[in-house]
N, C-alpha and C. Protein backbone atom coordinates (compact mmCIF):
# COMPACT_ATOMS: atom_id res chain seq x y z
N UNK A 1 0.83 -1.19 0.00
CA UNK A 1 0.00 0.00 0.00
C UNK A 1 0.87 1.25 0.00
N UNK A 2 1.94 1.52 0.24
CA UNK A 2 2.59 2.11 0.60
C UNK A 2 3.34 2.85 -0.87
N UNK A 3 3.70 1.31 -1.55
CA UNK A 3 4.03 2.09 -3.37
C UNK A 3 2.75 2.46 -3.64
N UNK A 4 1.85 1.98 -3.47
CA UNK A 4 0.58 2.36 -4.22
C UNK A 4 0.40 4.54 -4.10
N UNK A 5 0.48 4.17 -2.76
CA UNK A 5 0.87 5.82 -2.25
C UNK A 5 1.57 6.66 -2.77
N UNK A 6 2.95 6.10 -3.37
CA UNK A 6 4.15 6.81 -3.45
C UNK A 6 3.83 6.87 -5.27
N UNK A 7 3.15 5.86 -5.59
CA UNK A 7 3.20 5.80 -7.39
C UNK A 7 1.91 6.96 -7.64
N UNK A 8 1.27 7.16 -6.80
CA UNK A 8 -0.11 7.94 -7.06
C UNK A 8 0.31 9.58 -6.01
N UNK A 9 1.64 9.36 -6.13
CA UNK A 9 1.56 10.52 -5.44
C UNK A 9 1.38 11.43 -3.90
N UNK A 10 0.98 10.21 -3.09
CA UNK A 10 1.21 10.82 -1.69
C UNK A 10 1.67 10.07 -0.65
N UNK A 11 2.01 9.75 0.34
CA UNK A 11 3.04 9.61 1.13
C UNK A 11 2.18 8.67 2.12
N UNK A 12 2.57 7.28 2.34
CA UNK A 12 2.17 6.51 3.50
C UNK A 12 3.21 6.24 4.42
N UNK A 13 2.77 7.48 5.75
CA UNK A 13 3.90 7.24 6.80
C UNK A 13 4.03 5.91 7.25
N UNK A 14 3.06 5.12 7.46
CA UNK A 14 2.92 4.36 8.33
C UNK A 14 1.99 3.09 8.00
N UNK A 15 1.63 2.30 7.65
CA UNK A 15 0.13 1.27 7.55
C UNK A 15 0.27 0.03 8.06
N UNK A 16 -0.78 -0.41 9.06
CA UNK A 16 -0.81 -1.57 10.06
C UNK A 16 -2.29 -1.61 10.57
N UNK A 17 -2.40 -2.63 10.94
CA UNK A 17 -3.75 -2.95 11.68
C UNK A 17 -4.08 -4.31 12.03
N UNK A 18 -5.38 -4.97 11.74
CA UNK A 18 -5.52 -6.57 11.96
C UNK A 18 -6.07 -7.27 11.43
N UNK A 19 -6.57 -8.07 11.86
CA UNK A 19 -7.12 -8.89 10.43
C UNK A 19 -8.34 -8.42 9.99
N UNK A 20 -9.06 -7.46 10.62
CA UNK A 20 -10.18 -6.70 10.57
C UNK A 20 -10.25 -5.25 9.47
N UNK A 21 -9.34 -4.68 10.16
CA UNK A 21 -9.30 -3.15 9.78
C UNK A 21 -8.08 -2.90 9.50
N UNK A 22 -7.66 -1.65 8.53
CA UNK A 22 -6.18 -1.31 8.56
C UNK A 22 -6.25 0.09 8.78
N UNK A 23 -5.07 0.56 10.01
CA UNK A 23 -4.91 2.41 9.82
C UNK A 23 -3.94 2.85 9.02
N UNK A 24 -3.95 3.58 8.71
CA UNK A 24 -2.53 4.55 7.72
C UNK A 24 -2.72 5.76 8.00
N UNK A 25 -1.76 6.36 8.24
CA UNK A 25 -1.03 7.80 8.74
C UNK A 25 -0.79 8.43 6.80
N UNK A 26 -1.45 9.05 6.39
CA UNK A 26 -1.35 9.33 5.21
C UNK A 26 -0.57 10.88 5.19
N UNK A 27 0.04 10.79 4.06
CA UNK A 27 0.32 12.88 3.65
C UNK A 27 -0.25 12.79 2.37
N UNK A 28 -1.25 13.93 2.62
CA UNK A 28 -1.88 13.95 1.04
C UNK A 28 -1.34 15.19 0.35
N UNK A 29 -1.12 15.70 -1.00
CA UNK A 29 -0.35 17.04 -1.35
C UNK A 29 -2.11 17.92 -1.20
N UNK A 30 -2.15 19.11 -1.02
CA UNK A 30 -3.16 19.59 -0.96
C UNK A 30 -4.21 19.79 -2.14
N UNK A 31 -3.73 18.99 -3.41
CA UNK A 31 -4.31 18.84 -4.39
C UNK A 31 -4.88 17.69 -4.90
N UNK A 32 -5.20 16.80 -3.39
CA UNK A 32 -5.60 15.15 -3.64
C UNK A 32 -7.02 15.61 -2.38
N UNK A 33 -7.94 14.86 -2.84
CA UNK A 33 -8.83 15.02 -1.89
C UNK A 33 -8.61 13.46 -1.27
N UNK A 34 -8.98 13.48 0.09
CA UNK A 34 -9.01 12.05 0.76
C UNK A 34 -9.59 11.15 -0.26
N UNK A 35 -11.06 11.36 -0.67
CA UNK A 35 -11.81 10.18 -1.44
C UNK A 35 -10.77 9.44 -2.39
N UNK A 36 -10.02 10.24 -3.23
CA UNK A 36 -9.02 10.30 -4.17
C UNK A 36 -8.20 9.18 -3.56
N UNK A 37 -7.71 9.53 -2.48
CA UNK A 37 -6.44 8.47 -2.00
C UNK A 37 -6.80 6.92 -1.59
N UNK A 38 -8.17 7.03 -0.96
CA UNK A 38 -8.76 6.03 -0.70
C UNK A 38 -8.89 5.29 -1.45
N UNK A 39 -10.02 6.02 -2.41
CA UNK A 39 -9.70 5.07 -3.74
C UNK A 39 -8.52 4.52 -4.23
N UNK A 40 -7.74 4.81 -4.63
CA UNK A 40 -5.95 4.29 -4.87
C UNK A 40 -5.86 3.38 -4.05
N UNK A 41 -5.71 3.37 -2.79
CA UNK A 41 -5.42 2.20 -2.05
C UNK A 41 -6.23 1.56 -1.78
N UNK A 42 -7.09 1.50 -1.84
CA UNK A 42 -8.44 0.25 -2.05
C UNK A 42 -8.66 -0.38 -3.26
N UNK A 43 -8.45 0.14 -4.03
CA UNK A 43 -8.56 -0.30 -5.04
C UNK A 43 -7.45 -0.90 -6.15
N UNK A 44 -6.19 -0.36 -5.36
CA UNK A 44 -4.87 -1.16 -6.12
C UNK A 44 -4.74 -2.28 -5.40
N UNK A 45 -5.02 -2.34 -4.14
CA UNK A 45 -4.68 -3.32 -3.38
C UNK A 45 -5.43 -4.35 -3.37
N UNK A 46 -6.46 -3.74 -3.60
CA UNK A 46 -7.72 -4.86 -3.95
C UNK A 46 -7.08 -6.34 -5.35
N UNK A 47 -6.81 -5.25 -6.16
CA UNK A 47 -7.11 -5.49 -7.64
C UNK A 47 -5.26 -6.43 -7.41
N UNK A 48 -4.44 -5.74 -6.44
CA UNK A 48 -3.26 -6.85 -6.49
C UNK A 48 -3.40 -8.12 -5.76
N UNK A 49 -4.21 -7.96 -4.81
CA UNK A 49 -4.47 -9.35 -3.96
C UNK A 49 -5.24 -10.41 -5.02
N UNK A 50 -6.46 -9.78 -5.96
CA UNK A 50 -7.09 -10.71 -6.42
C UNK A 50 -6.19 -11.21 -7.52
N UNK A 51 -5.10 -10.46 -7.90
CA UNK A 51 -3.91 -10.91 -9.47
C UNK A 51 -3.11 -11.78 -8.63
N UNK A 52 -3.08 -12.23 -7.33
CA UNK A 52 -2.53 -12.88 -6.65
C UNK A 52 -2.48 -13.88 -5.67
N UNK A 53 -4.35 -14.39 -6.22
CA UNK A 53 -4.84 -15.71 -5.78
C UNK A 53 -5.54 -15.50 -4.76
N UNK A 54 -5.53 -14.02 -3.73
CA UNK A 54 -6.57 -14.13 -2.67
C UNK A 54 -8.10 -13.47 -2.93
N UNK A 55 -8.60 -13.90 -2.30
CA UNK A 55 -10.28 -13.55 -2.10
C UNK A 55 -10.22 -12.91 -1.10
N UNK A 56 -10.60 -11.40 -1.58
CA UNK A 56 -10.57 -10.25 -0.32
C UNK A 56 -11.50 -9.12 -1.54
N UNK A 57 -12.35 -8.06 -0.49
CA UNK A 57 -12.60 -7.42 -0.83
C UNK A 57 -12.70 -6.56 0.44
N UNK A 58 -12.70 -4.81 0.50
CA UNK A 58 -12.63 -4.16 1.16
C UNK A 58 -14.15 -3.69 1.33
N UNK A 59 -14.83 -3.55 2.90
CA UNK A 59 -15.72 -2.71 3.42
C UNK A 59 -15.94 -1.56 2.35
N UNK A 60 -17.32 -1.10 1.87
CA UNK A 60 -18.13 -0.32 1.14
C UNK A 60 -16.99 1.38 1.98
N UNK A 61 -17.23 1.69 2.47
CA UNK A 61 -16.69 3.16 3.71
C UNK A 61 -15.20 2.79 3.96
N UNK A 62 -15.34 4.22 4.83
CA UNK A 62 -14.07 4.20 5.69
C UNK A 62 -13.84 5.41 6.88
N UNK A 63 -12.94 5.51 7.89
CA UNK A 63 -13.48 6.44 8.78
C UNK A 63 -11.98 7.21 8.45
N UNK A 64 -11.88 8.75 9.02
CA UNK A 64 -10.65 9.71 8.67
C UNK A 64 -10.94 10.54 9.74
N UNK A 65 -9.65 10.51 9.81
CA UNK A 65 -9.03 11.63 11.01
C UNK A 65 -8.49 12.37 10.74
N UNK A 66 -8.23 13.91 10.73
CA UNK A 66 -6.99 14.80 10.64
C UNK A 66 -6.21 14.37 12.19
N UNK A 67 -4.82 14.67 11.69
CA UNK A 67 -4.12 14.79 13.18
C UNK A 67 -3.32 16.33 12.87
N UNK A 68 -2.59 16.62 14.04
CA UNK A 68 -1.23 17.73 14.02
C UNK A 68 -0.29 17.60 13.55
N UNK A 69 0.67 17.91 13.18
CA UNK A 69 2.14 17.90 13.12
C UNK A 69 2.40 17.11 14.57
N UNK A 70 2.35 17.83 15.67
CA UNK A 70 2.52 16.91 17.01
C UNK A 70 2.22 16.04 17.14
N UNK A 71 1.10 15.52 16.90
CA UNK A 71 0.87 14.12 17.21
C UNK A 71 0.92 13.02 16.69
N UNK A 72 1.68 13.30 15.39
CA UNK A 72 2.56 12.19 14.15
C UNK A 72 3.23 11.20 15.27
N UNK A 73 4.00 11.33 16.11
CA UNK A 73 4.72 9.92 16.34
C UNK A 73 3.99 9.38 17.43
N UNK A 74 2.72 9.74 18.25
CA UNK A 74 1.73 9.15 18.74
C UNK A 74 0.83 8.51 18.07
N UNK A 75 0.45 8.85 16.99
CA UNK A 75 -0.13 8.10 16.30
C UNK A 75 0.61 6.68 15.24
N UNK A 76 1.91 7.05 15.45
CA UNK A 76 3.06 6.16 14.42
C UNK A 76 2.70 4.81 15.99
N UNK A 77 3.23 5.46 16.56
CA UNK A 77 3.22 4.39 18.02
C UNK A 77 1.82 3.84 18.12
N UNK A 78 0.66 4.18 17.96
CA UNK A 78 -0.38 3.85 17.99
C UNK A 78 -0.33 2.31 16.81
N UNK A 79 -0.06 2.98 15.36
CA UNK A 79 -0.27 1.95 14.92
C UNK A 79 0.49 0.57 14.86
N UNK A 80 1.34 1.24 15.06
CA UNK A 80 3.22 -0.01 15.57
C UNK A 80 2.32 -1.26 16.56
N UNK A 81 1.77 -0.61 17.61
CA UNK A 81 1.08 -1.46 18.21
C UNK A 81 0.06 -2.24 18.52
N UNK A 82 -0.65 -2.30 17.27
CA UNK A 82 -2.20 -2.84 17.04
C UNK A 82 -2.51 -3.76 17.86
N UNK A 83 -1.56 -5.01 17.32
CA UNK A 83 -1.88 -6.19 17.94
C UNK A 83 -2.31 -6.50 19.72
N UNK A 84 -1.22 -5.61 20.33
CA UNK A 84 -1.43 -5.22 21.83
C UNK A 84 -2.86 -4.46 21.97
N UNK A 85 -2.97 -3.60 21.51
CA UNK A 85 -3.63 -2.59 21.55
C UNK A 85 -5.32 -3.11 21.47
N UNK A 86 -5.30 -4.13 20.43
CA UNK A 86 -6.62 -4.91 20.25
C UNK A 86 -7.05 -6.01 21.67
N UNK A 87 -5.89 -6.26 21.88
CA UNK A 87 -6.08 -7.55 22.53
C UNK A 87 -6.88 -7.09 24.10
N UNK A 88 -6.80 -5.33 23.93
CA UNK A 88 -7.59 -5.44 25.28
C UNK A 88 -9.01 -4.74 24.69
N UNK A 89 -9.32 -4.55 23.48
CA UNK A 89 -10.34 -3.66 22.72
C UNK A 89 -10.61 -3.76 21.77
N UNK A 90 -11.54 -4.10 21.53
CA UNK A 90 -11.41 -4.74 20.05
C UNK A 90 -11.63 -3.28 19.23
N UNK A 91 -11.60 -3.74 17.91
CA UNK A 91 -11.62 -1.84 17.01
C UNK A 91 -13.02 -1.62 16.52
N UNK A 92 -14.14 -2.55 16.75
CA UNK A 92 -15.51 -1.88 16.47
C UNK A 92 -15.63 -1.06 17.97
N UNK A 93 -15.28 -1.80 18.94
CA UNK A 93 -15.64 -0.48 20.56
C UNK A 93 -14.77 0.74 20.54
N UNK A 94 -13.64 0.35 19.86
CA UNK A 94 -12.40 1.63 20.04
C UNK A 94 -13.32 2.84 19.51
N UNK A 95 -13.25 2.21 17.79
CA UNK A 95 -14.13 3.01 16.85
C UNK A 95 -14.96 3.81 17.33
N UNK A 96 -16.36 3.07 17.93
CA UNK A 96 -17.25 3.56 18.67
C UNK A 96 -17.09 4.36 19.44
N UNK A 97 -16.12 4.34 20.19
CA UNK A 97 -15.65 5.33 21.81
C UNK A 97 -15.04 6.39 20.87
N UNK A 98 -14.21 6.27 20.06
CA UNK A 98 -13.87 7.83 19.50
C UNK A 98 -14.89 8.39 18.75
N UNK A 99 -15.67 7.43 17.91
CA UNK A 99 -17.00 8.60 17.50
C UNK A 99 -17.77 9.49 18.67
N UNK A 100 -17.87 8.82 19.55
CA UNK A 100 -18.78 9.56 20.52
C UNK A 100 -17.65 10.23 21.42
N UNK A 101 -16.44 10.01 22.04
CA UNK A 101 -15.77 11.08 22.52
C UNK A 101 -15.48 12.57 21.45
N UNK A 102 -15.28 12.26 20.72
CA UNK A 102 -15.01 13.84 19.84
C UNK A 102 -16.31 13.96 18.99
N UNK A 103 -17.46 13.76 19.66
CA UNK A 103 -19.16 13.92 19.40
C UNK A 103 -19.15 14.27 18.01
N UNK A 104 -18.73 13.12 16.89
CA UNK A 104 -18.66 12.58 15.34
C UNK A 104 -19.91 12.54 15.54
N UNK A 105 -21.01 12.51 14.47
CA UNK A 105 -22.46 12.15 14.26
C UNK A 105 -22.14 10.91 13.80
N UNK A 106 -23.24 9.84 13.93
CA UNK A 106 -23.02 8.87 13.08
C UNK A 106 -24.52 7.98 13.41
N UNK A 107 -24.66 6.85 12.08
CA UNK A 107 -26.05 6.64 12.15
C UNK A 107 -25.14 4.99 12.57
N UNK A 108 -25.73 4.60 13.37
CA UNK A 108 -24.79 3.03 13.87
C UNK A 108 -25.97 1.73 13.16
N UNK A 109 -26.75 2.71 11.99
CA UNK A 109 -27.05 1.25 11.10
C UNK A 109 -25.98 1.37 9.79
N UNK A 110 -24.94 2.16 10.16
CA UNK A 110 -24.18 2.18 8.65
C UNK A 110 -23.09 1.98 8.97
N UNK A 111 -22.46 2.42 10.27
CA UNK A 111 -21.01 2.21 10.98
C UNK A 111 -20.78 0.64 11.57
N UNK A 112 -19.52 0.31 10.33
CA UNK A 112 -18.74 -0.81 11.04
C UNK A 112 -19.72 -2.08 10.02
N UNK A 113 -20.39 -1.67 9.11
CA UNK A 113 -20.95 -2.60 7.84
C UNK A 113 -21.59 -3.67 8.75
């Protein structure tokens, strides 16, 4: 995912997650809209797994965060550590707890498919 980033133009600091979900710490140039990038990596990755014998397809959505400049290597550390990180939470409750701590709207017949 990461060439996929770099061949289309924007920058994947970071990408990890579980067998569920994946996060990425993205840099987009200010002339890429998110949808834009998403697409790229959903859809290259998609299209390389299936040229490569697996059966996978990616969730319809996806959820986005802005972060700071500051909080780049908290969030690098965040994702470094998924596996720990799950094992006490799983990522549909995480999910959930940050929509409603930073009071995100959301309709929970559409969140988490």
């Amino acid at each position: 995912m990461a060439g996929i980033a770099k061949k289309q133009g924007f920058q994947a600091v970071i990408i990890g997650g579980g067998p569920d979900h994946v996060h990425a710490l993205l840099l987009l140039p200010p002339s890429m809209a998110l949808a834009k990038a998403i697409q790229f990596l959903k859809g290259s990755s998609s299209k390389w797994l299936h040229e490569n014998g697996a059966e996978f397809s990616w969730q319809e959505g996806y959820g986005a965060f802005s972060v700071s400049a500051s909080q780049t290597e908290g969030v690098i550390r965040y994702i470094k550590n998924q596996a720990a990180h799950h094992a006490k939470k799983s990522f549909a409750e995480e999910f959930l707890e940050f929509l409603r701590k930073y009071d995100v709207p959301y309709d929970p017949n559409y969140v988490l498919g």
